[in-house]
Protein backbone atom coordinates (compact mmCIF):
# COMPACT_ATOMS: atom_id res chain seq x y z
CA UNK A 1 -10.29 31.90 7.17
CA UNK A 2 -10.26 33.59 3.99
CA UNK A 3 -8.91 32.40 0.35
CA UNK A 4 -6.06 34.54 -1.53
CA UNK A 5 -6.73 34.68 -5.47
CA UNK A 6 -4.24 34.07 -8.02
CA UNK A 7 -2.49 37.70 -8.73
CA UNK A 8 -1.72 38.21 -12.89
CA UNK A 9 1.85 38.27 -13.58
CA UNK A 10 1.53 41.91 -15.05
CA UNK A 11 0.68 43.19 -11.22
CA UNK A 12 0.69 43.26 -7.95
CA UNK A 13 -2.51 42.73 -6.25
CA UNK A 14 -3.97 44.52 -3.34
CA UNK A 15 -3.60 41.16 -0.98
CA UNK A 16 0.02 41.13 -1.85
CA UNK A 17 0.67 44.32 -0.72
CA UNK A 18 -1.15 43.75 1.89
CA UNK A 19 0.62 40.80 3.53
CA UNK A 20 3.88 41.92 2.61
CA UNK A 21 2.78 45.15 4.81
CA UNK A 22 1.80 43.12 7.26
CA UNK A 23 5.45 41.25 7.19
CA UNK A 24 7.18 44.38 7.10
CA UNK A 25 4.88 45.33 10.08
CA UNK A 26 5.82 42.61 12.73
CA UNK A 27 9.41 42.86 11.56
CA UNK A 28 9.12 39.02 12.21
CA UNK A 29 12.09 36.49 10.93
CA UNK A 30 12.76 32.98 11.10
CA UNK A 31 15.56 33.77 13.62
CA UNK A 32 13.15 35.58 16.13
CA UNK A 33 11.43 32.07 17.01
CA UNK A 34 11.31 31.53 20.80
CA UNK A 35 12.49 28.41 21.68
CA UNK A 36 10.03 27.31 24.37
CA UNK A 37 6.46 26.21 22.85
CA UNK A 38 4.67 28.65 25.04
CA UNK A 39 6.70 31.29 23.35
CA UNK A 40 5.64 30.05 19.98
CA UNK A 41 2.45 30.24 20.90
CA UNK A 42 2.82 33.78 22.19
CA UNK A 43 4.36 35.21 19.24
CA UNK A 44 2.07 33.37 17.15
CA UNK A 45 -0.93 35.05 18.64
CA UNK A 46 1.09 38.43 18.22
CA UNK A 47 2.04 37.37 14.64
CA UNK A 48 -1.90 36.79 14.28
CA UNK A 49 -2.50 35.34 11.13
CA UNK A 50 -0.59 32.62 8.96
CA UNK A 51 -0.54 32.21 4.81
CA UNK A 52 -0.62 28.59 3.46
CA UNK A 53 0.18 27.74 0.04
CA UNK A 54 -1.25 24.52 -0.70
CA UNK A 55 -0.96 22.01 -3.74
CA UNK A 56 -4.13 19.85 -2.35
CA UNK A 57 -7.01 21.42 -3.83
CA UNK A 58 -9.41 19.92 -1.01
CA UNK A 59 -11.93 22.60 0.18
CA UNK A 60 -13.32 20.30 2.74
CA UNK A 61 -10.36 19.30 4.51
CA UNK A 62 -9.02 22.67 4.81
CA UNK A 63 -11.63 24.41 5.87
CA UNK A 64 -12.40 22.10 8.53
CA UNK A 65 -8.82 22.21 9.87
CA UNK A 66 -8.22 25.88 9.12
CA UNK A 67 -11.67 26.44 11.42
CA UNK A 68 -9.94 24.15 14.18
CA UNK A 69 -6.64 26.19 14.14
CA UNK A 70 -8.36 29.54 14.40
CA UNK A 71 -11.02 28.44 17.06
CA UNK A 72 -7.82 26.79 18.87
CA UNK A 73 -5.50 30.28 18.71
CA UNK A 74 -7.42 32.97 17.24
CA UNK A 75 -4.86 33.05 14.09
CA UNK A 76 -6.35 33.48 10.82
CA UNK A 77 -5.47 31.57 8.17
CA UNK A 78 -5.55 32.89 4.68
CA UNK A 79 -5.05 29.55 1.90
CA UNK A 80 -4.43 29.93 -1.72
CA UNK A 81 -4.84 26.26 -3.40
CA UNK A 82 -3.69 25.41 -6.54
CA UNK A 83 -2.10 22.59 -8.78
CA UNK A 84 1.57 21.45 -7.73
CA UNK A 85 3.41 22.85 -11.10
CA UNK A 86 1.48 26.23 -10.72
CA UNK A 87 2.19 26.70 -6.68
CA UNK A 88 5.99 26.16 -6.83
CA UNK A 89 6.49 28.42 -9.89
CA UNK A 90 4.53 31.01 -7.90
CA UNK A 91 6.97 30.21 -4.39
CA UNK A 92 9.96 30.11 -6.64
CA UNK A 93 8.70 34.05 -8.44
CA UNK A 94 7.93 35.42 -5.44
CA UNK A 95 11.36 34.09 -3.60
CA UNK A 96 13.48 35.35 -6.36
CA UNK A 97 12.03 38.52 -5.82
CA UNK A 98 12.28 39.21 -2.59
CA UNK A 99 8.57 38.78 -1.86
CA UNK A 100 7.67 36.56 0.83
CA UNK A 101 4.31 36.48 1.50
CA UNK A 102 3.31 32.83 1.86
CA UNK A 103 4.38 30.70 5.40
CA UNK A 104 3.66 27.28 5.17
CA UNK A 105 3.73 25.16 1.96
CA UNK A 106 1.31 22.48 2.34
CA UNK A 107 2.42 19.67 -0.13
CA UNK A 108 3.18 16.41 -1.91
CA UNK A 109 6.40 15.43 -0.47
CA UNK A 110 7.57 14.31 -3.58
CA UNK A 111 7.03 18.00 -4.72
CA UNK A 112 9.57 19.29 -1.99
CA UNK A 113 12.50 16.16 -2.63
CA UNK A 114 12.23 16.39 -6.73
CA UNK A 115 12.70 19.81 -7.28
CA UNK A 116 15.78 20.97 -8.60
CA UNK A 117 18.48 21.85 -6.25
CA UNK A 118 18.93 25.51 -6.43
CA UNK A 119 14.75 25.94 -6.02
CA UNK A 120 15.04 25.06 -2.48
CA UNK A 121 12.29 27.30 -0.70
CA UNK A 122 12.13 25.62 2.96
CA UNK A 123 13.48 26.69 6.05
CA UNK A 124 13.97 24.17 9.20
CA UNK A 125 11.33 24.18 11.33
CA UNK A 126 13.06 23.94 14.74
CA UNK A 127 11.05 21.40 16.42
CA UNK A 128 7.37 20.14 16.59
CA UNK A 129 6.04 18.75 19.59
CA UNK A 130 3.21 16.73 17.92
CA UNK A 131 6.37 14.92 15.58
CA UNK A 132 6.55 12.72 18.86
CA UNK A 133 2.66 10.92 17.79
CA UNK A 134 3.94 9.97 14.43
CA UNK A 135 3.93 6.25 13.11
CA UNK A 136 7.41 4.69 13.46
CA UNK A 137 7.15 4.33 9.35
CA UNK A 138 6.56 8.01 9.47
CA UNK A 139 8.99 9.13 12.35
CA UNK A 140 11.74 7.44 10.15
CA UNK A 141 11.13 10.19 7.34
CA UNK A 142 10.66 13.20 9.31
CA UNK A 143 13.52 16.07 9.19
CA UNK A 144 14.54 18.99 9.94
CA UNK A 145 12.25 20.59 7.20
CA UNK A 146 9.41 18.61 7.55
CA UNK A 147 6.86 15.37 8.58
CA UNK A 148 4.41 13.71 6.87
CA UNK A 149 0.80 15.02 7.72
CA UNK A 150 -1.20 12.70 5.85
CA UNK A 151 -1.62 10.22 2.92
CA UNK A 152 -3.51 9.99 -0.44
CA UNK A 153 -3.93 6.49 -1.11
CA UNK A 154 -4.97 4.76 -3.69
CA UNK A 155 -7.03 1.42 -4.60
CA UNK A 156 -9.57 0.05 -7.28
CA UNK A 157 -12.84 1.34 -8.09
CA UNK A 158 -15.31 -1.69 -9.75
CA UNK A 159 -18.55 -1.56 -11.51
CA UNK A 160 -20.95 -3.81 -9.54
CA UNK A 161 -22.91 -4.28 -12.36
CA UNK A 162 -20.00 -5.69 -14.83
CA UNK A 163 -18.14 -7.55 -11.77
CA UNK A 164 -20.31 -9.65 -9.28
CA UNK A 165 -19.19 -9.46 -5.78
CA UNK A 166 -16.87 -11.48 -4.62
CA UNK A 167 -15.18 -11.34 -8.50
CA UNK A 168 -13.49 -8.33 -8.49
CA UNK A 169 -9.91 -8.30 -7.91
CA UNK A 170 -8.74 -8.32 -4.54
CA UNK A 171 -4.71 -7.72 -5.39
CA UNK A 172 -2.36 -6.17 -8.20
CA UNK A 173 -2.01 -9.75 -8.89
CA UNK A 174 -5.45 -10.43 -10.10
CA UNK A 175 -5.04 -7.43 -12.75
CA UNK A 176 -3.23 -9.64 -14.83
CA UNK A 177 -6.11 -12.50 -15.24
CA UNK A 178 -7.21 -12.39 -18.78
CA UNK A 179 -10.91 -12.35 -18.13
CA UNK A 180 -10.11 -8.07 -17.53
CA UNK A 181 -8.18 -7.55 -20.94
CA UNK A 182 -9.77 -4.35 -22.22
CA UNK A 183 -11.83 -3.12 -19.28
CA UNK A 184 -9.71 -1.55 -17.14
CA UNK A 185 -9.22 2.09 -16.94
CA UNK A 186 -5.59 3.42 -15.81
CA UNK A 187 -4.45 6.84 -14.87
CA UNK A 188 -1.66 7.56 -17.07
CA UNK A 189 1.64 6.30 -15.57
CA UNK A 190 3.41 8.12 -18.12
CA UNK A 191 2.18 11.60 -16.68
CA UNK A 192 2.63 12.97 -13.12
CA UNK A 193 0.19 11.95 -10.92
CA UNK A 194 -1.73 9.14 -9.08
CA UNK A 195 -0.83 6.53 -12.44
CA UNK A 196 3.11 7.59 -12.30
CA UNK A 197 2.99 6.63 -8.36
CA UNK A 198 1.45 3.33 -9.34
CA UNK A 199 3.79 2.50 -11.89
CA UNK A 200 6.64 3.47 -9.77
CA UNK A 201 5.53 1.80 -6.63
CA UNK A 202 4.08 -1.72 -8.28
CA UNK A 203 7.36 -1.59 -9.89
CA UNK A 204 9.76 -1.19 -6.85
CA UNK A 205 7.16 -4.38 -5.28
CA UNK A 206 6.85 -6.84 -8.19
CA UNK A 207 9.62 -5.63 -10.73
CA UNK A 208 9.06 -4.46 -14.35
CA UNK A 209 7.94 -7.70 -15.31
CA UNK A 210 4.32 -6.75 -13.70
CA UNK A 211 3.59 -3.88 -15.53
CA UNK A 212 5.23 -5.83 -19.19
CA UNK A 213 2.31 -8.11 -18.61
CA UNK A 214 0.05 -5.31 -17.55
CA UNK A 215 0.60 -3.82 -20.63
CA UNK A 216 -0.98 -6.70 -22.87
CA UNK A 217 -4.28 -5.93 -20.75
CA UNK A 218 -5.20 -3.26 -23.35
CA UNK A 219 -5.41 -0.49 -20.82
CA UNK A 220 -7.22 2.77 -21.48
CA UNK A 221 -5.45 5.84 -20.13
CA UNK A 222 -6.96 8.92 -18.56
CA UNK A 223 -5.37 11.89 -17.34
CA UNK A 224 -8.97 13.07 -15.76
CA UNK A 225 -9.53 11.69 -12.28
CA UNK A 226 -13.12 13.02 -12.43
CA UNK A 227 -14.33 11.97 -15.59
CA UNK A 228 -12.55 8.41 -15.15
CA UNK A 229 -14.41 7.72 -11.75
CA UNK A 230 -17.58 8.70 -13.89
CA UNK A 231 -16.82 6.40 -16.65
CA UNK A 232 -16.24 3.28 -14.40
CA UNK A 233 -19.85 4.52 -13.02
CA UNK A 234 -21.50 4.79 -16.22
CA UNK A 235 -20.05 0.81 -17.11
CA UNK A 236 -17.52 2.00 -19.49
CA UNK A 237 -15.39 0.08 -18.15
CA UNK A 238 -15.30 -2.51 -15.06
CA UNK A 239 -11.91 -1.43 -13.51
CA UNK A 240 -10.37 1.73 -12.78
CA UNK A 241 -6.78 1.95 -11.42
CA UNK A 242 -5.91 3.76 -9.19
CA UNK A 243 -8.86 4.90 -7.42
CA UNK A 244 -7.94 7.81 -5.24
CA UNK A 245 -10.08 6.40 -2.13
CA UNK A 246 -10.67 9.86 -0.31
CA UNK A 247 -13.21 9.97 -3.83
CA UNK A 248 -15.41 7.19 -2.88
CA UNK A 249 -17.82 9.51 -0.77
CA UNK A 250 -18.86 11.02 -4.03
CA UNK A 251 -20.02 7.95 -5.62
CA UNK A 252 -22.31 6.31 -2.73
CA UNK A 253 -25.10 5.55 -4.40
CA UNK A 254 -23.50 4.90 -7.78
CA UNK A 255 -22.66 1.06 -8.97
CA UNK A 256 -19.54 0.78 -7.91
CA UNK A 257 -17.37 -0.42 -4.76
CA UNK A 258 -13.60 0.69 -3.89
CA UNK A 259 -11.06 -2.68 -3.12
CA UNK A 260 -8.43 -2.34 -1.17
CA UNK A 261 -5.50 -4.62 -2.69
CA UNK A 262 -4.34 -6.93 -0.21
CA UNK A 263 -0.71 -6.37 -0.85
CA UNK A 264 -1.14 -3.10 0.31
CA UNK A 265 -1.88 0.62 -1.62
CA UNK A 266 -0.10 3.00 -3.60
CA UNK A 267 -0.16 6.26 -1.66
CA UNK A 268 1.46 10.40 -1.66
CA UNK A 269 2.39 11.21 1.19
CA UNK A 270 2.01 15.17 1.93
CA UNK A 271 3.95 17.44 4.09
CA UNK A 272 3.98 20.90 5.30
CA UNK A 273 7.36 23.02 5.48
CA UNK A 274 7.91 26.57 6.36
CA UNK A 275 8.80 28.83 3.42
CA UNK A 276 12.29 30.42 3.12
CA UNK A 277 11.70 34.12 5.20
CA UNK A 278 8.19 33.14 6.37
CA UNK A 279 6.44 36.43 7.55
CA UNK A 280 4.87 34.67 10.30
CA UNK A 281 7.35 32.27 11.31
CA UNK A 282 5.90 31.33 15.04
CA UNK A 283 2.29 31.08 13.43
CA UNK A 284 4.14 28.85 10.47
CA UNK A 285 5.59 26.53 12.88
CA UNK A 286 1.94 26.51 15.15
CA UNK A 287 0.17 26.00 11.78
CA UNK A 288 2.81 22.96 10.91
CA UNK A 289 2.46 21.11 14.27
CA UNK A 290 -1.22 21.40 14.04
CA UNK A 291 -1.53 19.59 11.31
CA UNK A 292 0.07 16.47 13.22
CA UNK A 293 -2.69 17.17 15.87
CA UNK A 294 -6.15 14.99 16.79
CA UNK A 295 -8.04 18.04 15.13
CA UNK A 296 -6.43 18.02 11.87
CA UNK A 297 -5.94 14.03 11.72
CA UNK A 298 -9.55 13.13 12.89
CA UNK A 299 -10.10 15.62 9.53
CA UNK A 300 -7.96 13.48 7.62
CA UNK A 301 -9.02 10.24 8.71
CA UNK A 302 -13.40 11.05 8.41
CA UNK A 303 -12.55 12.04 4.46
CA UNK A 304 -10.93 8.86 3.72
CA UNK A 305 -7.14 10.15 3.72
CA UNK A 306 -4.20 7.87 5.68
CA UNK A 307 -2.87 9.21 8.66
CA UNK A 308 0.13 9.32 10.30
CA UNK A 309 0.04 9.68 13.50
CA UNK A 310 0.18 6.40 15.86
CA UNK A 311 -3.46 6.76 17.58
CA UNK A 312 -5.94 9.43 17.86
CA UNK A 313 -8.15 10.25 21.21
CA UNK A 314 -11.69 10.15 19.08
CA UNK A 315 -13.14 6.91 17.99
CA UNK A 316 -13.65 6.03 14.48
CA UNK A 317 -15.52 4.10 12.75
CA UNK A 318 -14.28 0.79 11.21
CA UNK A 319 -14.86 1.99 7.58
CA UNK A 320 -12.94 4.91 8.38
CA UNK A 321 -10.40 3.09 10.67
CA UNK A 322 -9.61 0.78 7.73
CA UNK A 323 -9.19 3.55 5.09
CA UNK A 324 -6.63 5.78 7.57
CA UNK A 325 -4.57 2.98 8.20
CA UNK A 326 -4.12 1.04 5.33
CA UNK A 327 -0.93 -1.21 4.68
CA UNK A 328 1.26 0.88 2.23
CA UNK A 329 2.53 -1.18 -0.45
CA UNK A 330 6.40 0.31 -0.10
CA UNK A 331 8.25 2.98 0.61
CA UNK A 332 7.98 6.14 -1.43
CA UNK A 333 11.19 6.87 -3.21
CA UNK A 334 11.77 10.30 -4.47
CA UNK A 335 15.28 9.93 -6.24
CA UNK A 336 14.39 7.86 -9.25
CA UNK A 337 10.93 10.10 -10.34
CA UNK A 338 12.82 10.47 -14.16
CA UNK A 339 13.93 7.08 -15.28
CA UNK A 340 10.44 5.67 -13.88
CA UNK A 341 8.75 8.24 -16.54
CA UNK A 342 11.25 6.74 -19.07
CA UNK A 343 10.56 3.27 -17.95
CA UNK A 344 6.55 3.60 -18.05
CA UNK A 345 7.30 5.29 -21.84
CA UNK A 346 9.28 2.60 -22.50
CA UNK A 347 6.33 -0.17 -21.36
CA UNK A 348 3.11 1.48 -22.70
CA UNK A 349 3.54 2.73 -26.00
């Protein structure tokens, strides 16, 4: 598994030439996909290698999965990661000219349905095997294009010192008491990112009255998931909203607890589409089912991520068991992104 750099604008680096060389080489197209698995596999092998462009910068997980998929088939996998904006500006450069050197684009869903219409880079996939273990919540949103791999989801984080157990608040209810007015830390809802999916998804469950009361709490936004985490940790404050949960591993040890509202989480859910003229279209495809696999789920589920698949053949443990299948609180909805950002403008001043 190797990583591919970010090439300057003003050139073409040596790895671009490279895999483009290496397209060119195998002659290899989206229509020359056998339509038997085996054959997939075949040509995969033959393809030998697969490029993933990914907007989840999440060493661990990847390199635990990309190890899996090239013990599994011998295929190496080369990953660039980078931020969401950044990756589809690079896809939509490198489509426009010609230059199609990634495979698979691994991410945020919401990424792939809000981008404007004529910057559609995705191909169909023509059939996953492992689409069959998804969770019936899951199956319903899977196309042609794609299925969700995995979730980030999204709780509180607490400072045990400033909120005795038992105290903290167990739903997005419990916000709203006025006993946390000017303690709680938000991501910005006003920005992209885990605070706009809050906003958006508290507001399709309790209406815009919630977050007009919300308001009057005197919340402090961040834009830093990092440095917010850290703050709740140093007392700062005794809330943060919304914790991403797959953090929590990097603050045992710290004074502070995760909750789980009991109305359910605020999640992403991410996919993993073949690019437009994928180079290695058999070992894109592989690569894409093999995400929906035990391997790459059990990966997902041990870092604290949601999966979405119905069962898995390892046993977990019940920490992790709770964190991969958490309630979601509703629906993700893709088609009203804008008027949300207007709306959470409109609310928070």
């Amino acid at each position: 598994m190797s990583h591919l750099p970010l090439p300057r604008a003003t050139r073409r680096s040596a790895s671009i030439l490279g895999l483009l060389l290496a397209a060119f080489a195998t002659g290899a197209t989206a229509q020359d996909k056998p339509k038997d698995w085996d054959g997939v596999i075949a040509a995969a092998k033959k393809e030998g290698r697969v490029v993933v462009y990914s907007a989840y910068v999440s060493p661990d997980t990847h390199q635990a999965i990309n190890r899996a998929f090239e013990k599994k088939y011998g295929i190496k996998v080369d990953i660039l990661m980078a931020r969401g904006t950044e990756l589809r500006e690079r896809v939509r450069t490198e489509q426009a000219a010609g230059r199609y050197i990634a495979d698979v684009w691994h991410t945020a869903i919401s990424n792939i349905e809000s981008g404007p219409k004529d910057q559609q880079f995705t191909q169909p996939h023509g059939g996953l095997p492992n689409i069959a273990n998804l969770k019936p919540d899951f199956a319903k949103r899977a196309n042609d294009s794609y299925a969700p791999i995995f979730t980030i989801n999204y709780g509180f984080l607490v400072n045990t010192r400033l909120v005795k157990e038992g105290e903290e608040p167990k739903s997005w209810a419990d916000l709203l008491d006025p006993k946390w007015k000017g303690k709680i830390l938000s991501d910005d809802p006003r920005a992209s990112g885990g605070g706009r999916v809050m906003f958006h998804m508290t507001t399709d469950k309790f209406g815009k009255e919630f977050h007009e009361k919300l308001s009057q709490q005197g919340l402090v936004f961040s834009r830093d998931y990092q440095e917010a985490i850290r703050r709740v940790a140093r007392g700062e404050f005794a809330i943060y909203i919304p914790l991403i949960l797959s953090q929590y591993e990097q603050l045992k040890g710290l004074p502070v607890r995760y909750v789980i509202p009991k109305e359910g989480v605020t999640y992403g859910s991410y996919g993993a589409p073949l690019l437009k003229n994928a180079p290695n279209p058999n070992a894109a495809r592989l690569m894409a089912d093999f995400y929906l696999s035990d391997e790459a789920q059990l990966v997902y589920a041990k870092t604290s991520h949601g999966i979405t698949v119905k069962q898995l053949s390892e046993k977990l443990s019940p920490e992790a068991e709770a964190l991969a299948n958490v309630t979601p609180l509703v629906d993700e909805d893709f088609t009203r992104i804008n008027p949300m950002f207007d709306l959470a403008k409109s609310i928070y001043k």
